[in-house]
N, C-alpha and C. Protein backbone atom coordinates (compact mmCIF):
# COMPACT_ATOMS: atom_id res chain seq x y z
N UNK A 1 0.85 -1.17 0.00
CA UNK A 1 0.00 0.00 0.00
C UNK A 1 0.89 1.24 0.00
N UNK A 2 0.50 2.68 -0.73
CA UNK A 2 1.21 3.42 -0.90
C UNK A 2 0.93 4.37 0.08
N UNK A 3 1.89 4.67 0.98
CA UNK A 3 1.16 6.32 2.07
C UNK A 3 1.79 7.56 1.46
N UNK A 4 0.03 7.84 1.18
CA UNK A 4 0.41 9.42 0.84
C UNK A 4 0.21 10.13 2.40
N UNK A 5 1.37 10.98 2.35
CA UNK A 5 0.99 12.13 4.28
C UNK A 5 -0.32 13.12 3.28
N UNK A 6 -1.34 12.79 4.53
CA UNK A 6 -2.56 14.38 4.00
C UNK A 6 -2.06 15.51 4.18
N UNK A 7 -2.75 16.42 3.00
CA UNK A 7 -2.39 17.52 3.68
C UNK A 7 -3.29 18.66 4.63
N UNK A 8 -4.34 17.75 4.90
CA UNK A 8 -4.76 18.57 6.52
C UNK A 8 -5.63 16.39 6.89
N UNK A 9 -5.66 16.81 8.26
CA UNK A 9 -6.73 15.42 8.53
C UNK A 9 -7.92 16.53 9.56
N UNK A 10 -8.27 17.69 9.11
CA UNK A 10 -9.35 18.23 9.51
C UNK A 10 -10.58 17.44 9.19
N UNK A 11 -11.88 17.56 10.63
CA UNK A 11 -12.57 16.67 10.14
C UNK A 11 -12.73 15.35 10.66
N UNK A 12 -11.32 15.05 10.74
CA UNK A 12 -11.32 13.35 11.52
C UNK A 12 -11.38 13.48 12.98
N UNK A 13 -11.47 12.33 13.18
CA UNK A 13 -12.30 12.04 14.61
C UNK A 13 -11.77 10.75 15.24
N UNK A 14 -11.78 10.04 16.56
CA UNK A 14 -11.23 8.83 17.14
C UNK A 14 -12.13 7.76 16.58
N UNK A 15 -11.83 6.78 15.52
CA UNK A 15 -12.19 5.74 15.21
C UNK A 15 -11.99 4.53 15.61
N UNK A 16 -10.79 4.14 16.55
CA UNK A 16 -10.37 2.92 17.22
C UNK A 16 -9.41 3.15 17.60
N UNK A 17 -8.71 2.10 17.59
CA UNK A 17 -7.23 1.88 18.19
C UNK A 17 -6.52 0.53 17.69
N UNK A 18 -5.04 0.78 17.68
CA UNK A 18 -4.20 -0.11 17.26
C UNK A 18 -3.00 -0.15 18.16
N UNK A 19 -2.84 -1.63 19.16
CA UNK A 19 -1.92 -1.94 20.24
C UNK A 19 -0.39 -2.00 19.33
N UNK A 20 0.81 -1.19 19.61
CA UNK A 20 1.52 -1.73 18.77
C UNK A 20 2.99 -0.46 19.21
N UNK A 21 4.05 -0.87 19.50
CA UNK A 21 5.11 0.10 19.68
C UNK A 21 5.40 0.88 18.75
N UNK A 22 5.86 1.82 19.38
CA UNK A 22 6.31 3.35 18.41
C UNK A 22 7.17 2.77 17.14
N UNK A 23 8.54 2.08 17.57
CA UNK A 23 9.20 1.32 16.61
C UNK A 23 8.42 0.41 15.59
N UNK A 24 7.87 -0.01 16.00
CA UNK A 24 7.04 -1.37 15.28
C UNK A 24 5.81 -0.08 13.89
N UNK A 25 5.53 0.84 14.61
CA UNK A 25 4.39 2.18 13.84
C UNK A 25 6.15 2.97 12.73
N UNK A 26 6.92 3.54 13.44
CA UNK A 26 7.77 4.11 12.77
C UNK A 26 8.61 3.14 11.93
N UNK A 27 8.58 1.89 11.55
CA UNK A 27 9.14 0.65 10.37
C UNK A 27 7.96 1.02 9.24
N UNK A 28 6.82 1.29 9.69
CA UNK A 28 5.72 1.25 8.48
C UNK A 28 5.59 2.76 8.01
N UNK A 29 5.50 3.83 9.24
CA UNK A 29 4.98 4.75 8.79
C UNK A 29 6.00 5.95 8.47
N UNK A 30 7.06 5.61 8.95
CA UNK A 30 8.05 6.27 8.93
C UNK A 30 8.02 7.62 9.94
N UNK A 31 8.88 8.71 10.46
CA UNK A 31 9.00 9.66 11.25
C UNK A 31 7.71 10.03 11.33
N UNK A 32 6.94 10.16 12.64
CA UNK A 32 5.63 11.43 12.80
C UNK A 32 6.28 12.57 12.02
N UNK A 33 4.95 12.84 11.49
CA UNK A 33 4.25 14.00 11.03
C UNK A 33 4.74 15.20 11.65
N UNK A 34 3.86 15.34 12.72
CA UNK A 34 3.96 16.36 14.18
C UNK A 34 4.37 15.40 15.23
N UNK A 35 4.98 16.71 15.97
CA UNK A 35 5.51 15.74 17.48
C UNK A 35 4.89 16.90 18.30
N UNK A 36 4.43 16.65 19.45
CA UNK A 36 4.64 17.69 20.13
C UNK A 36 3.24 19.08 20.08
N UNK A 37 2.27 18.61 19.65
CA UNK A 37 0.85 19.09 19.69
C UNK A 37 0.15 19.53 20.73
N UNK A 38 -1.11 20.07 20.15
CA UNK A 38 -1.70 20.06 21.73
C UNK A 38 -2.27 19.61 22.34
N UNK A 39 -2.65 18.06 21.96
CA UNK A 39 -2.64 17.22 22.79
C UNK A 39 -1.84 15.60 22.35
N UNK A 40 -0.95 15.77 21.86
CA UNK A 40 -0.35 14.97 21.11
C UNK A 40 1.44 14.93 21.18
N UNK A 41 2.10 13.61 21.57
CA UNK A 41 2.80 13.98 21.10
C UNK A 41 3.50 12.99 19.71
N UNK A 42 3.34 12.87 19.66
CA UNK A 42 3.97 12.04 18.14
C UNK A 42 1.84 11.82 17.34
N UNK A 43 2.26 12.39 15.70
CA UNK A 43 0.90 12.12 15.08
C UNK A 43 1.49 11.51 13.56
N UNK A 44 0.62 10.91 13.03
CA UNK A 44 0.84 10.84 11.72
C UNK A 44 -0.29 11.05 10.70
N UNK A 45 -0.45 11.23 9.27
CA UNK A 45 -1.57 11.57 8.81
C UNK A 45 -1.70 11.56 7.74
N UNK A 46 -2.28 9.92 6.87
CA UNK A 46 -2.65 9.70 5.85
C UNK A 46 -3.36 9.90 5.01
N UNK A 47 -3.57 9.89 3.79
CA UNK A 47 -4.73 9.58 2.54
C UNK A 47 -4.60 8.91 1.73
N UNK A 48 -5.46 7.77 1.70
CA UNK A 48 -5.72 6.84 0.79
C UNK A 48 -6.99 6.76 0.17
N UNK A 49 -6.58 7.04 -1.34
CA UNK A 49 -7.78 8.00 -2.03
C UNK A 49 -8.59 8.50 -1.41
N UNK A 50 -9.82 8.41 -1.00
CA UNK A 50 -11.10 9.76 -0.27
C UNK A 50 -10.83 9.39 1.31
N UNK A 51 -10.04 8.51 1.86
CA UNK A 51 -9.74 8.16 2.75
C UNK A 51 -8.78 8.80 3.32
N UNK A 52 -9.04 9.72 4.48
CA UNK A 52 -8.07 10.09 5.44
C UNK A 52 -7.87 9.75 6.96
N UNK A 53 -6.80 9.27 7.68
CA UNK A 53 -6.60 8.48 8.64
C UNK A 53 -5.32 8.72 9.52
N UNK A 54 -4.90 8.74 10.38
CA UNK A 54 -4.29 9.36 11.30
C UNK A 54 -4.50 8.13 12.38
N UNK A 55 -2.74 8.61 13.51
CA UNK A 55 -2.50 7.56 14.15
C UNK A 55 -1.60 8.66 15.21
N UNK A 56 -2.20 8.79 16.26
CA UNK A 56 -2.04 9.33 17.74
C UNK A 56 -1.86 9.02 18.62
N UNK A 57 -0.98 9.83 19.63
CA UNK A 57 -1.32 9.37 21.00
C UNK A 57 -1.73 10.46 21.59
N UNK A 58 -2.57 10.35 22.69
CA UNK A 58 -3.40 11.47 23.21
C UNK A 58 -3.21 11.85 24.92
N UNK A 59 -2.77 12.75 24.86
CA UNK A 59 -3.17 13.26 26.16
C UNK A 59 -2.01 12.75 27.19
N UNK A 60 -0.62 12.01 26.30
CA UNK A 60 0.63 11.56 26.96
C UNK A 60 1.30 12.69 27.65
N UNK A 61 2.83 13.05 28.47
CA UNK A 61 3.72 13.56 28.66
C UNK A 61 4.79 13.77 27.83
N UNK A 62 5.07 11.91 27.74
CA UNK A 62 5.71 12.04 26.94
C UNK A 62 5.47 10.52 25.55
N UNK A 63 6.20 10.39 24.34
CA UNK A 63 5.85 9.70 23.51
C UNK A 63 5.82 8.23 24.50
N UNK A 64 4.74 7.38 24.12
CA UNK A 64 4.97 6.23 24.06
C UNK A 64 5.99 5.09 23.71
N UNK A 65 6.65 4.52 24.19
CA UNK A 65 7.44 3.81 22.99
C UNK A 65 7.03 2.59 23.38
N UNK A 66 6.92 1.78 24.15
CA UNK A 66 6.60 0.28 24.65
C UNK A 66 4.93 0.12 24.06
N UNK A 67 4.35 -0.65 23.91
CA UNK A 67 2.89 -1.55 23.36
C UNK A 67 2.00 -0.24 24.05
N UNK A 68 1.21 0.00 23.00
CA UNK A 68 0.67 1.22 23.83
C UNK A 68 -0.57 0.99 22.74
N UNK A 69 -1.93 1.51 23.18
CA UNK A 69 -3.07 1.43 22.25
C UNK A 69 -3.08 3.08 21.90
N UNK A 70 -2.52 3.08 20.74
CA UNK A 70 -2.39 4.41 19.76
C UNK A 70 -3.94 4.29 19.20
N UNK A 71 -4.24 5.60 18.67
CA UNK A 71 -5.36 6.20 18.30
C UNK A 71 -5.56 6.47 17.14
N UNK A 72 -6.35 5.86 15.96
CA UNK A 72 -6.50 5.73 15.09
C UNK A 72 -8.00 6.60 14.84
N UNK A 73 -7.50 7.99 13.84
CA UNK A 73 -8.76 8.72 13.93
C UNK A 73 -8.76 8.44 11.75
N UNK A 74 -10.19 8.71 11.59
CA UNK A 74 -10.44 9.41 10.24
C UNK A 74 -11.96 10.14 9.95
N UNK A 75 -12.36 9.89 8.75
CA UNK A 75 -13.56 10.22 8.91
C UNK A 75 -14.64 9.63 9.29
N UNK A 76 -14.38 8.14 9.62
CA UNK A 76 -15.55 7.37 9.45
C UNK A 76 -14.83 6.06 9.72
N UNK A 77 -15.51 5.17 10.27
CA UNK A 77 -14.63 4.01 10.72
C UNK A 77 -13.96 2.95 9.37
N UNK A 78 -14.42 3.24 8.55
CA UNK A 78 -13.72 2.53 6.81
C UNK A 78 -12.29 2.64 7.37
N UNK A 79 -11.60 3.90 7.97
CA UNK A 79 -10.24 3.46 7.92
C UNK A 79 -9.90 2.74 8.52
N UNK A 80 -10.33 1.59 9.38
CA UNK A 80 -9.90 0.54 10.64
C UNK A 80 -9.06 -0.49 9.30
N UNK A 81 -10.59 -0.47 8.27
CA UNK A 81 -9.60 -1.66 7.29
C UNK A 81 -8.64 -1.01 6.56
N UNK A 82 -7.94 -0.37 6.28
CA UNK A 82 -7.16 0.19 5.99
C UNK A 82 -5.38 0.05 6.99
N UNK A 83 -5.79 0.24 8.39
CA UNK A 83 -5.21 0.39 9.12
C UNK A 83 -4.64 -1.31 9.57
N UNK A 84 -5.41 -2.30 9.36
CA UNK A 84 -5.97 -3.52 9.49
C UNK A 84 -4.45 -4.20 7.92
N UNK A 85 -5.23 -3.27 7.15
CA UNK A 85 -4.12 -3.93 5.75
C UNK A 85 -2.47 -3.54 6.25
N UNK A 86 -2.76 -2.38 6.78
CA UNK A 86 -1.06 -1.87 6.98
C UNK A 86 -0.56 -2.60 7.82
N UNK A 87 -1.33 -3.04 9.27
CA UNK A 87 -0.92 -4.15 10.40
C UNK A 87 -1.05 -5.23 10.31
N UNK A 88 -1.29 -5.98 9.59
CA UNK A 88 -1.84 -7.68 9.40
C UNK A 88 -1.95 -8.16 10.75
N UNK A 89 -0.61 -8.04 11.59
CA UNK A 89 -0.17 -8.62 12.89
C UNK A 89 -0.69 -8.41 14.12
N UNK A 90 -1.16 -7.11 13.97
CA UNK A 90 -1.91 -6.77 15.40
C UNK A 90 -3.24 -5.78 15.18
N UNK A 91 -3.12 -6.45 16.30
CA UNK A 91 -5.02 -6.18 17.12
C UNK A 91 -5.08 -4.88 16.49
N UNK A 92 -6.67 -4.53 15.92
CA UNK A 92 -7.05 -3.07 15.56
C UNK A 92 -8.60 -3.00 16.31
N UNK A 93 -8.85 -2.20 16.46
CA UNK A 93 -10.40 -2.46 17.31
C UNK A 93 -11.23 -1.03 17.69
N UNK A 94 -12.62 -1.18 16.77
CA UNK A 94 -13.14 0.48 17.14
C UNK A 94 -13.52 0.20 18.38
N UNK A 95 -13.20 1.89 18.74
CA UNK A 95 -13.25 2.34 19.82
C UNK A 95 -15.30 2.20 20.32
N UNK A 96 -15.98 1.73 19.99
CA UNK A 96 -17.38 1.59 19.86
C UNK A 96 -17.79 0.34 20.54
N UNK A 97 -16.13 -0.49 20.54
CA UNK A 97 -16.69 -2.27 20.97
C UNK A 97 -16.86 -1.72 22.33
C-alpha cells in the first residue's frame, strides 16, 4: 500500500485503536508528522484516495514507545480496514466495541 501524508486530517475524529510500539508504527509509517501538539505527542496523517486516517497518541507527557493502544482517527470508521491492511499482525479495534 502506498502512504500518501494528508495535507490537513481536519474533520477526523477517534475511530479505534491499534496496540503496537512506536518502533514497530515508525518501520511502516516512517518519522511522525507532528511531534509535540496540543494534545499529542507524536501524530501521523494519511490519505488513501477519499480516505483520510491518522495515528495518535493522546493526552501523553511524553511519547509512548513500549505496546501502547495508539489512536487511530479518520472520517468514518472505513479506515480501521485500511489500518488492518497496513498491520496484518496486530489487534485493531473500534473504539465503539
Amino acid at each position: 500500500m502506498n502512504l500518501q501524508k494528508a495535507d490537513s486530517a481536519n474533520g477526523t475524529s477517534l475511530q479505534g485503536y491499534i496496540t503496537i510500539t512506536l518502533a514497530e508504527l515508525i518501520s511502516v509509517l516512517g518519522a511522525p508528522h507532528m511531534t509535540f501538539g496540543d494534545k499529542t505527542t507524536a501524530e501521523w496523517a494519511f490519505q488513501y484516495g477519499d480516505a483520510v486516517y491518522t495515528f495518535y497518541d493522546y493526552k501523553e507527557y511524553n511519547t509512548p514507545t513500549g505496546r501502547y493502544d495508539w489512536h487511530v482517527g479518520g472520517l468514518d470508521s472505513s479506515v480501521l480496514h485500511i489500518v488492518r491492511a497496513l498491520f496484518p499482525n496486530h489487534e485493531v479495534r473500534s473504539y465503539r466495541n
